[in-house]
Protein backbone atom coordinates (compact mmCIF):
# COMPACT_ATOMS: atom_id res chain seq x y z
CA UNK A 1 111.11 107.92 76.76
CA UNK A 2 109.97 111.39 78.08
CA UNK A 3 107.10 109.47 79.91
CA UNK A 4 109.06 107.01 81.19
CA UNK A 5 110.33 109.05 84.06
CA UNK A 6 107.28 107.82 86.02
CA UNK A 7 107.34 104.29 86.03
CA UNK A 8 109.45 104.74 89.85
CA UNK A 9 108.11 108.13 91.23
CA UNK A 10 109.39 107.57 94.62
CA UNK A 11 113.13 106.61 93.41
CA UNK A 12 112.94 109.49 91.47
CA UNK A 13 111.87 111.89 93.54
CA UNK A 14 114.63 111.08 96.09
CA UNK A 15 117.55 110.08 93.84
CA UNK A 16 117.33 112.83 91.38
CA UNK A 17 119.75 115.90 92.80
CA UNK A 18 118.40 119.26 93.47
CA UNK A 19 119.19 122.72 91.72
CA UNK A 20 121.92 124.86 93.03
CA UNK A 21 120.53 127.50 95.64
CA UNK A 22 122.41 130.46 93.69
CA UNK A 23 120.73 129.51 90.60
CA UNK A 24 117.63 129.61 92.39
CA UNK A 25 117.68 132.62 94.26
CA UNK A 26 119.62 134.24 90.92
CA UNK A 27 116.18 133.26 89.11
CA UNK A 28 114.11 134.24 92.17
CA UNK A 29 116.18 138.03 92.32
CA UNK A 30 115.87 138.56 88.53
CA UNK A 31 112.02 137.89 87.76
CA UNK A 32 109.66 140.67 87.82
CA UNK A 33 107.63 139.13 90.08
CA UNK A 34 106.47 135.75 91.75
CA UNK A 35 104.21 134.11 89.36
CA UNK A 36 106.27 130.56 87.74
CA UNK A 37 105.29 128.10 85.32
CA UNK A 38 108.03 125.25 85.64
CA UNK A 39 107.47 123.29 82.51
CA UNK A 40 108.03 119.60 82.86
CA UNK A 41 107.71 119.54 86.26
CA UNK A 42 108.03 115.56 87.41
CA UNK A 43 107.80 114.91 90.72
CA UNK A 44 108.41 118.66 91.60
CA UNK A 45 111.59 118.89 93.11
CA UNK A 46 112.66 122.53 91.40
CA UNK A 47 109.10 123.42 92.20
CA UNK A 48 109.35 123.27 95.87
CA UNK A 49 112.51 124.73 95.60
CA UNK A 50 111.09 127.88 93.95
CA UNK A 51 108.59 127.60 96.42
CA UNK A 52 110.13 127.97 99.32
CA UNK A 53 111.94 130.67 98.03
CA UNK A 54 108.53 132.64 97.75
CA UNK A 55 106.97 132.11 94.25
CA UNK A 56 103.71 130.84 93.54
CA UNK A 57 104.30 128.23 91.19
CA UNK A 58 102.55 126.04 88.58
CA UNK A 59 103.52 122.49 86.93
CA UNK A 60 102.95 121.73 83.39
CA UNK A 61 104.00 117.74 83.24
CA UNK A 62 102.50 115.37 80.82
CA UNK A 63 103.29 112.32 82.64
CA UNK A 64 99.97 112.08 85.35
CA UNK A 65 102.37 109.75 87.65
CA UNK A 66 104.66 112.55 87.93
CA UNK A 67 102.12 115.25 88.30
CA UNK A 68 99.87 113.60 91.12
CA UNK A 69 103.62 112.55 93.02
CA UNK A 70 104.11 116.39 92.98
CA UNK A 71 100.30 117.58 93.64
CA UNK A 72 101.40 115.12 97.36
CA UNK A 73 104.30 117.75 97.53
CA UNK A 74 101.93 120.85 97.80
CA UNK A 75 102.39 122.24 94.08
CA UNK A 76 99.38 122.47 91.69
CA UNK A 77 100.08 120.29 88.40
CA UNK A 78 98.10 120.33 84.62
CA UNK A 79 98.91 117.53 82.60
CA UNK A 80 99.37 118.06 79.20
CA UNK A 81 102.67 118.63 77.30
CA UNK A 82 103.79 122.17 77.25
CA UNK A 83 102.92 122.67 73.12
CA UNK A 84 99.44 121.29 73.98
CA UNK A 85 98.77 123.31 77.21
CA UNK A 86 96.18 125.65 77.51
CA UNK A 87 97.42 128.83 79.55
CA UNK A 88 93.46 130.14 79.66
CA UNK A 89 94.79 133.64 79.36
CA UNK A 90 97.35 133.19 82.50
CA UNK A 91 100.09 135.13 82.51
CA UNK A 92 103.82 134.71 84.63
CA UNK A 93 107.04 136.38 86.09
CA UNK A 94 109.20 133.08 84.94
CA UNK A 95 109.38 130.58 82.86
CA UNK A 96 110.80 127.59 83.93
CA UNK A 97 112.45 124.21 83.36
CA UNK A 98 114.61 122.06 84.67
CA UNK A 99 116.21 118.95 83.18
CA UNK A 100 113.17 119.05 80.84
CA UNK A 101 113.87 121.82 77.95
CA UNK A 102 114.79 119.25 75.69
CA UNK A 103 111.69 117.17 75.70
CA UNK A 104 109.89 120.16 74.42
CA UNK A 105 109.90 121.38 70.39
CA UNK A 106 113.11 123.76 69.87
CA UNK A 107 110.60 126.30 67.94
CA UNK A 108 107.07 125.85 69.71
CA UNK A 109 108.48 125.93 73.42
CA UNK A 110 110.20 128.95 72.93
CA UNK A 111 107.23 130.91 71.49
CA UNK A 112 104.71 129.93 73.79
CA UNK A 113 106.91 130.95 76.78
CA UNK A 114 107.20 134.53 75.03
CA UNK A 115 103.40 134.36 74.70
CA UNK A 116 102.95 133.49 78.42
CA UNK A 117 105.73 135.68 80.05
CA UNK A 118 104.77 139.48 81.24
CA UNK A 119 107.54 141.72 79.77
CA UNK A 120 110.14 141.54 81.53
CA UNK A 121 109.48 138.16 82.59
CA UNK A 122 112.56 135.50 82.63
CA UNK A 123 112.51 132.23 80.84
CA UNK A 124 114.71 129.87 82.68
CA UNK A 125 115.95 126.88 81.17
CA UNK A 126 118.51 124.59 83.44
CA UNK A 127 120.18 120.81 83.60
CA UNK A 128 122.79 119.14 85.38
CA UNK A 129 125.70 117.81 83.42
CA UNK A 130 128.49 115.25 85.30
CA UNK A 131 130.53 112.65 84.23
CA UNK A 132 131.16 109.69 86.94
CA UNK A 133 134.76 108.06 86.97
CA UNK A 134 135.92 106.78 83.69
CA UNK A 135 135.68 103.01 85.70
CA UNK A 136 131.74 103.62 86.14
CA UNK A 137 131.04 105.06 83.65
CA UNK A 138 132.85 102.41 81.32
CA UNK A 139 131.29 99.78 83.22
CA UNK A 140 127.57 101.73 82.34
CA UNK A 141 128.13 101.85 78.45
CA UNK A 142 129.34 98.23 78.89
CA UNK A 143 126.04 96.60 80.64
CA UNK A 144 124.04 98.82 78.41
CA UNK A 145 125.46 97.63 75.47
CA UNK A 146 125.21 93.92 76.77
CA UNK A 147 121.58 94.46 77.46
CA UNK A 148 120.38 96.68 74.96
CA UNK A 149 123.07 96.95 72.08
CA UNK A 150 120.98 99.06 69.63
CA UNK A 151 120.35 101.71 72.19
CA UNK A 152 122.27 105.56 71.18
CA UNK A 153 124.02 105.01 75.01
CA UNK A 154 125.55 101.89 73.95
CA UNK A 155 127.61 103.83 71.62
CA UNK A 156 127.97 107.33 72.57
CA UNK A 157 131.42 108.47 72.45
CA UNK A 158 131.14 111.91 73.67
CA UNK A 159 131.45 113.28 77.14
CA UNK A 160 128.62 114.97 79.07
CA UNK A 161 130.20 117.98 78.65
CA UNK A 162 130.16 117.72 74.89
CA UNK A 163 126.63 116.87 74.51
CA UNK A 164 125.26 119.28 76.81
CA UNK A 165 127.16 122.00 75.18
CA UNK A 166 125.27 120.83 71.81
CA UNK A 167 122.46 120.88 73.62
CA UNK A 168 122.49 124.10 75.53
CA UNK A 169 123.44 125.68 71.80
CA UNK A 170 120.32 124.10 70.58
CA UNK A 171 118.35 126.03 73.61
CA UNK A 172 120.03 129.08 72.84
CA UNK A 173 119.38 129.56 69.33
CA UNK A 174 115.78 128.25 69.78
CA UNK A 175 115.46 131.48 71.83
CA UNK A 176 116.69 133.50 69.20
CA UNK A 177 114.52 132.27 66.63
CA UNK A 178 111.40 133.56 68.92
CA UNK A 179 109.34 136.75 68.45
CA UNK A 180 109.47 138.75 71.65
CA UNK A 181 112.70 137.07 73.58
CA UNK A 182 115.97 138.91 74.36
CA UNK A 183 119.09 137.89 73.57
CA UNK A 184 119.92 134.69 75.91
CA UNK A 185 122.50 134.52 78.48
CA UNK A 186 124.58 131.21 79.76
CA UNK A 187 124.69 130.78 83.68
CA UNK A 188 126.67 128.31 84.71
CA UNK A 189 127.23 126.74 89.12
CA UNK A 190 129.43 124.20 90.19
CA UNK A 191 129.61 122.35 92.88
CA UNK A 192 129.78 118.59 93.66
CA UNK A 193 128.48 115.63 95.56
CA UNK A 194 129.59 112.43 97.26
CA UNK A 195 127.70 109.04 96.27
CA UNK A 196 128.43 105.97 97.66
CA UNK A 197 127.40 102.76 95.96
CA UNK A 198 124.01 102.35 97.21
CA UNK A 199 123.17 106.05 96.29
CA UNK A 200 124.25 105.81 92.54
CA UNK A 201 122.42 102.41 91.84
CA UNK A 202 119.64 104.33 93.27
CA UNK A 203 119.87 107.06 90.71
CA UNK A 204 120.87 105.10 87.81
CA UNK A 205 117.42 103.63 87.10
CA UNK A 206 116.11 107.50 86.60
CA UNK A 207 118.22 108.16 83.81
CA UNK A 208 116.55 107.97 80.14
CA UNK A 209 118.79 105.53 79.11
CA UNK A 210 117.81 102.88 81.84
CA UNK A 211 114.18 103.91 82.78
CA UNK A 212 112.27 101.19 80.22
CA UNK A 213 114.40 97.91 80.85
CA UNK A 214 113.36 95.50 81.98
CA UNK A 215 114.34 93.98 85.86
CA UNK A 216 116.33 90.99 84.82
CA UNK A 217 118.36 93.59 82.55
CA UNK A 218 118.35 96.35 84.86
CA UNK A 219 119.79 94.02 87.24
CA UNK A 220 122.54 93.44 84.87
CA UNK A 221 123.79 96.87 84.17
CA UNK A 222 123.33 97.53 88.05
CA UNK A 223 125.41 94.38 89.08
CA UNK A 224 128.31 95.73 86.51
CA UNK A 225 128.33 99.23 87.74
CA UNK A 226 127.81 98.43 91.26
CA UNK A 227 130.98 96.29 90.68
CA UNK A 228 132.95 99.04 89.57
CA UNK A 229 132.18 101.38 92.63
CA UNK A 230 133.23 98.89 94.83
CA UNK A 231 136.85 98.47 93.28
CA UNK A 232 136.82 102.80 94.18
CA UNK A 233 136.50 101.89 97.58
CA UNK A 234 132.58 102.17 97.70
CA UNK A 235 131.82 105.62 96.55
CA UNK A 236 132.82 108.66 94.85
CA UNK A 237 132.96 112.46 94.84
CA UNK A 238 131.01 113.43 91.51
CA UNK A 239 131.85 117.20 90.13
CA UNK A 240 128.25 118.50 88.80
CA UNK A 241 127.90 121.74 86.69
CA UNK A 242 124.31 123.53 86.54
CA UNK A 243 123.91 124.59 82.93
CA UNK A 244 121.26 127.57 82.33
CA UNK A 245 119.98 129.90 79.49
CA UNK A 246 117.89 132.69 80.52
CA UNK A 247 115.94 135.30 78.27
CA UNK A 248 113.81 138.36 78.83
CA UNK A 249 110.74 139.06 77.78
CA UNK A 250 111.03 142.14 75.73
């Protein structure tokens, strides 16, 4: 699934939502400098954002797709996974990754960013957690579970907010674990966005749980859910929370 994101660049690219400006200028404000690695890097869209806040920065993505989509956008890609990836003695102010952390080993990914960080440096790990209204959201698990019914989405009970908090836990301690981190701290911005129909069909399809079906079934779950936003009057406000653990190099 991890390199799966690439099959739709372009509807990636433009569907998937951008990072929080606080958490990037917070980022930005407390590296030591403005060297970044952004590990799992897709189509670049934290990349840019870093940027154009100042920082030279540098993709690791092991999905080619994704890295020559972002190499278009101006940022210089490798493509390898971030375990494999040779740093040829490079060095950085940050560390970072967004919506991408958990495709890389808990014990590995941790220790190489130590190894690659200056002291001082700041490894950066962020995602986006939101639930849609309990009517789309229903209607998703139902179409996936028509479609694919052995798939984990078909019967996940928990919320977003459950699984990203056993998730962010799993970041946190990973960091622990490493030679040469700090203790980790938990960021967290909210803020929200409007969708209308047309906008979260156009997303849906980027998500992991969608990315390999096939049209006819895609279709499906699209038709269902598409449904569903149209008995909420077309669209929706969606309430997003930016998740982040940070650690210093020591």
């Amino acid at each position: 699934m991890a390199e799966s994101f690439g099959t739709d660049v372009e509807r990636y690219d433009r569907a998937r939502p951008a990072y929080p400006a606080e958490l990037v200028a917070r980022v930005v404000a407390e590296s030591p400098g403005p060297d970044f690695l952004d590990v799992g890097c897709g189509t670049g869209i934290e990349a840019r954002q870093f940027r154009d806040a100042g920082c030279r920065v540098l993709g690791v993505d092991p999905d080619a797709r994704m890295a020559e989509f972002a190499r278009r956008g101006g940022i210089d890609v490798e493509v390898a996974t971030f375990e494999e990836w040779d740093p040829a003695g490079r060095v950085f102010d940050a560390v970072v990754a967004g919506q991408a952390w958990h495709w890389v080993d808990p014990v590995a990914g941790p220790a190489k960013a130590a190894a690659v960080l200056r002291p001082g440096g700041l490894l950066a790990v962020f995602a986006h957690v939101f639930q849609p209204p309990a009517e789309v959201a229903d209607a998703l698990a139902a179409g996936i579970r028509a479609v694919l019914p052995d798939s984990p989405f078909a019967g996940e009970s928990r919320s977003a907010a459950e699984i990203y908090e056993v998730m962010f836990t799993g970041f946190a301690d990973g960091i622990r674990a490493a030679a040469g981190l700090g203790e980790p701290e938990r960021w967290r911005f909210e803020w929200e966005r409007a969708y209308t129909r047309e906008e979260w069909l156009d997303f849906l399809p980027t998500t992991g749980g969608l990315t390999r079906l096939p049209p006819d079934a895609l279709a499906e779950v699209l038709a269902g859910v598409g449904a569903a936003i149209d008995r909420l009057g077309g669209g929706f406000v969606l309430p997003y929370a930016t998740l982040a653990v940070v650690a210093r190099r020591s």
